[in-house]
C-alpha atoms as a PDB file:
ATOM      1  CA  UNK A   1     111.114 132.305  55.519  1.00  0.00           C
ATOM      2  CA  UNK A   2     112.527 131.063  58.800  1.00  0.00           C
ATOM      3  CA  UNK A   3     112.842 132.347  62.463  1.00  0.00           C
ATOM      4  CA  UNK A   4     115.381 131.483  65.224  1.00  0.00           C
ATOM      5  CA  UNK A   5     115.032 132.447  69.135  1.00  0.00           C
ATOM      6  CA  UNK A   6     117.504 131.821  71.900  1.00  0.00           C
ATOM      7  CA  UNK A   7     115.232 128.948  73.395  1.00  0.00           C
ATOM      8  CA  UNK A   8     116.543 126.399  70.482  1.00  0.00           C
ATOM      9  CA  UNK A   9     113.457 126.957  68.463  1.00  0.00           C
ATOM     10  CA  UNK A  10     113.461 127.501  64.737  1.00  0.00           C
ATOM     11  CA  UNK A  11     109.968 128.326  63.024  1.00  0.00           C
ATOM     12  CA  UNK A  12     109.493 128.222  58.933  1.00  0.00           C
ATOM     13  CA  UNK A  13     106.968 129.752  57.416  1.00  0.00           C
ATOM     14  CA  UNK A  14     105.241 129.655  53.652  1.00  0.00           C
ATOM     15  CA  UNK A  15     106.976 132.857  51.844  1.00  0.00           C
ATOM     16  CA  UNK A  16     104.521 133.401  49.844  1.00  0.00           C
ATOM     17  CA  UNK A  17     101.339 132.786  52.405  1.00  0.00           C
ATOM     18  CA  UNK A  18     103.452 133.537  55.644  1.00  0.00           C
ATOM     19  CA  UNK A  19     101.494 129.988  56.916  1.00  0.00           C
ATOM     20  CA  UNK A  20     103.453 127.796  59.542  1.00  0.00           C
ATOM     21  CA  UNK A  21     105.213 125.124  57.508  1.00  0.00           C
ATOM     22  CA  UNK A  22     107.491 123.763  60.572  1.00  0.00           C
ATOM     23  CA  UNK A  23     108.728 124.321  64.161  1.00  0.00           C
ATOM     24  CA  UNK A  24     112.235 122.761  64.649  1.00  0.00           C
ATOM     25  CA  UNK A  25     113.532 122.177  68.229  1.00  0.00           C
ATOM     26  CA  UNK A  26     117.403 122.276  68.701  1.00  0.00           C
ATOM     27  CA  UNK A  27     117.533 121.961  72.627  1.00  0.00           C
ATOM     28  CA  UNK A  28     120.156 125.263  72.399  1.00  0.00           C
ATOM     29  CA  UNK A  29     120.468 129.228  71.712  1.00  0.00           C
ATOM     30  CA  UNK A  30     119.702 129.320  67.971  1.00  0.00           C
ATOM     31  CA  UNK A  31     122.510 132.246  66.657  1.00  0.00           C
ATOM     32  CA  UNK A  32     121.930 132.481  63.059  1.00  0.00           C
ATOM     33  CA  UNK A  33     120.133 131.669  59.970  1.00  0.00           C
ATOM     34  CA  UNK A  34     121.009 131.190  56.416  1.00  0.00           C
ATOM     35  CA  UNK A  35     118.737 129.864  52.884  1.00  0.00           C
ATOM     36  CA  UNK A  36     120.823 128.440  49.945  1.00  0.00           C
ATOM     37  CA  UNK A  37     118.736 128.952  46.241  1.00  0.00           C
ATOM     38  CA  UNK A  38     119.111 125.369  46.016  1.00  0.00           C
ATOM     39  CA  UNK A  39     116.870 124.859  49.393  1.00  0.00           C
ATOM     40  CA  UNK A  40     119.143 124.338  51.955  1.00  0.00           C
ATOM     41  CA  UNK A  41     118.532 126.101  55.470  1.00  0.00           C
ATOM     42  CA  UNK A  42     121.702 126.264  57.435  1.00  0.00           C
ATOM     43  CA  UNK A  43     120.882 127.137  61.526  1.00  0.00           C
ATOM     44  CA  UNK A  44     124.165 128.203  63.453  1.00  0.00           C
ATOM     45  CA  UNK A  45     123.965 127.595  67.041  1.00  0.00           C
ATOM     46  CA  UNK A  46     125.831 129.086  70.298  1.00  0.00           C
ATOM     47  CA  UNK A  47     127.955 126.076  70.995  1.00  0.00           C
ATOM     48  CA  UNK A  48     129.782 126.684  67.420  1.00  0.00           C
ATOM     49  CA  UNK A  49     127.856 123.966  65.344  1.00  0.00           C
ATOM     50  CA  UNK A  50     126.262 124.967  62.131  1.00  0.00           C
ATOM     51  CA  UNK A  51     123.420 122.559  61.280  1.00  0.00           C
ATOM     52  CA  UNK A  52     122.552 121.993  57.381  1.00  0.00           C
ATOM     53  CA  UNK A  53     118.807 121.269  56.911  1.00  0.00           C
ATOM     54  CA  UNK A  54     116.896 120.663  53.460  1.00  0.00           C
ATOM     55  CA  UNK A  55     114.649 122.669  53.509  1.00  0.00           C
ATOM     56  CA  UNK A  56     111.578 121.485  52.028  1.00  0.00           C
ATOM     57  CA  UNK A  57     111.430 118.132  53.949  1.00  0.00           C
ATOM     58  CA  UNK A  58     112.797 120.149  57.048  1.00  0.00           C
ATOM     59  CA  UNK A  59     115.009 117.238  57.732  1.00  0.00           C
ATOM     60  CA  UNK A  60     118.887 117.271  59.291  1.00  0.00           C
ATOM     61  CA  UNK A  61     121.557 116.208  56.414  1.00  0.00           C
ATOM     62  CA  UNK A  62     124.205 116.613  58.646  1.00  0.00           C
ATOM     63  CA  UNK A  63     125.669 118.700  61.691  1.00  0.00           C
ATOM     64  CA  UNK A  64     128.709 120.703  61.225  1.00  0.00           C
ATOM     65  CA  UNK A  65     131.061 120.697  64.442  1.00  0.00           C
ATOM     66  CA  UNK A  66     132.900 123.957  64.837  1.00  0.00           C
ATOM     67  CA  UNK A  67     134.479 123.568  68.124  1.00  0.00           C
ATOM     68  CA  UNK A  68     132.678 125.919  70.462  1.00  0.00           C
ATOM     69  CA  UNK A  69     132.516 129.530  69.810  1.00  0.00           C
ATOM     70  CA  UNK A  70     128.768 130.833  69.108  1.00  0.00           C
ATOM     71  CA  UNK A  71     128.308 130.968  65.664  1.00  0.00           C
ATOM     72  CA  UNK A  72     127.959 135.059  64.333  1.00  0.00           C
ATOM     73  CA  UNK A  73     127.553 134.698  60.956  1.00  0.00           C
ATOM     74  CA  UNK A  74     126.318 131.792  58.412  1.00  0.00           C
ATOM     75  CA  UNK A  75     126.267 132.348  54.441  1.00  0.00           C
ATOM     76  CA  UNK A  76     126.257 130.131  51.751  1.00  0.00           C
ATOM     77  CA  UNK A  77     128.913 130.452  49.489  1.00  0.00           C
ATOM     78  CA  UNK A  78     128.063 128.597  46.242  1.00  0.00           C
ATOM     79  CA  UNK A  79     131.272 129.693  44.165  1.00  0.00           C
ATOM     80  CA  UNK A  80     133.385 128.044  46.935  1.00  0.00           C
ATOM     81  CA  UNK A  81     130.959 124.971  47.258  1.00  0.00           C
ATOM     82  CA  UNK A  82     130.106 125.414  50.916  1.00  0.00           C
ATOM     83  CA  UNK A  83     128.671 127.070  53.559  1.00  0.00           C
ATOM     84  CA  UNK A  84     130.988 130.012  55.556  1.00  0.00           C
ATOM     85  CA  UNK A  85     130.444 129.889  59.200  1.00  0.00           C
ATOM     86  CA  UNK A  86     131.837 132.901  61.510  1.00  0.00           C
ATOM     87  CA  UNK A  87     132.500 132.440  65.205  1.00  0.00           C
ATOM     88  CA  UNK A  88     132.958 134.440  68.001  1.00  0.00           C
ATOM     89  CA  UNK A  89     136.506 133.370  68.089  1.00  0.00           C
ATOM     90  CA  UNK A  90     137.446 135.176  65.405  1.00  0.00           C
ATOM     91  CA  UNK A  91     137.259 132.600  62.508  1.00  0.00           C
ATOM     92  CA  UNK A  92     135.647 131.513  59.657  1.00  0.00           C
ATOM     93  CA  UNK A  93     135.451 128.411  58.492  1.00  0.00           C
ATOM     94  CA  UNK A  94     134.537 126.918  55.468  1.00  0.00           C
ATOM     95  CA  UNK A  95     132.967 123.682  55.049  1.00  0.00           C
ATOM     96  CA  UNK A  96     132.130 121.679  52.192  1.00  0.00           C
ATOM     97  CA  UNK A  97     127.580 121.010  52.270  1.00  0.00           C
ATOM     98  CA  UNK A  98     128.031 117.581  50.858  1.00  0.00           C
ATOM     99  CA  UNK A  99     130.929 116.088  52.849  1.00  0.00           C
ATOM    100  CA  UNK A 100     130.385 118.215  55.894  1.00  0.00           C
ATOM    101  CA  UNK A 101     134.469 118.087  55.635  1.00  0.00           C
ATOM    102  CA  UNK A 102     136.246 121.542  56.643  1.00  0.00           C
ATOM    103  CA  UNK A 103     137.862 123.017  53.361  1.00  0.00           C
ATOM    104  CA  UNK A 104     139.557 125.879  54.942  1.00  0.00           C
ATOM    105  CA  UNK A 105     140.084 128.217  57.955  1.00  0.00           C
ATOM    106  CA  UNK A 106     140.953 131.688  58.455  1.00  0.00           C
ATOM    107  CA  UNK A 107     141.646 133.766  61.612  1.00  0.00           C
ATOM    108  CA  UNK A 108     140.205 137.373  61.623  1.00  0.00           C
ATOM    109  CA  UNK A 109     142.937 139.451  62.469  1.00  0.00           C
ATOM    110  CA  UNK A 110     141.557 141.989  65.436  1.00  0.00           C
ATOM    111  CA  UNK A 111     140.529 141.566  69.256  1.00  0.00           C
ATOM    112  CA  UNK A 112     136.706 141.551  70.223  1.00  0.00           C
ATOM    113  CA  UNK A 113     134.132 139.292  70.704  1.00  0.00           C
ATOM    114  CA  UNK A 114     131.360 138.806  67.690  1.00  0.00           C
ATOM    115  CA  UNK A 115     131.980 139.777  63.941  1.00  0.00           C
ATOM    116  CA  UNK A 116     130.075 138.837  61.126  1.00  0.00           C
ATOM    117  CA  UNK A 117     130.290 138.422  57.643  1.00  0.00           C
ATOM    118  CA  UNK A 118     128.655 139.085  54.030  1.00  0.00           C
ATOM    119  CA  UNK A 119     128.878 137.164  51.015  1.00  0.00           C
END
């Protein structure tokens, strides 16, 4: 179970016990959140980077770059082999967890500021 505010701070906690397991410090306004079954912890920020995290050792595997944009929405997409990231610019971007290469854009077709997404 994980926490975000818009100081940079993440906090994890013990599902089962709800007992502090970590407090991460990312220096910048946390967005979103998202677990992957196989214990990732992805952490989208407001300056469009997605972060990828495992999530037992709590330790950074790599940093996505997205460009700028706050991220809106962050899901894990297994059947595409990545992580979908949605910014405030109206795209979503998918990017492939073990290469933290970009496998594939796509514009959202109305005007507006946020959107999210579900997967």
């Amino acid at each position: 179970m994980a926490g975000c505010s818009t100081g940079g701070t993440v906090m994890v906690w013990k599902a089962r016990t709800l007992k502090p397991r970590r407090t991460l410090f990312f220096g910048v306004y946390v967005t979103r959140l998202a677990f992957d079954p196989q214990g990732l912890l992805a952490v989208g920020d407001a300056q469009g980077r997605t972060h990828i995290l495992d999530g037992k050792k709590m330790s950074l595997l790599r940093t996505l770059e997205g460009g700028g944009g706050r991220v809106t929405g962050l899901s894990f997409a297994r059947g595409l082999g990545g992580v979908l990231a949605v910014r405030c610019r109206r795209e979503v971007r998918l990017w492939n967890v073990s290469t933290g290469e970009e496998r594939e854009r796509v514009m959202l077709g109305d005007e507006g500021g946020g959107c999210t997404l579900a997967v």
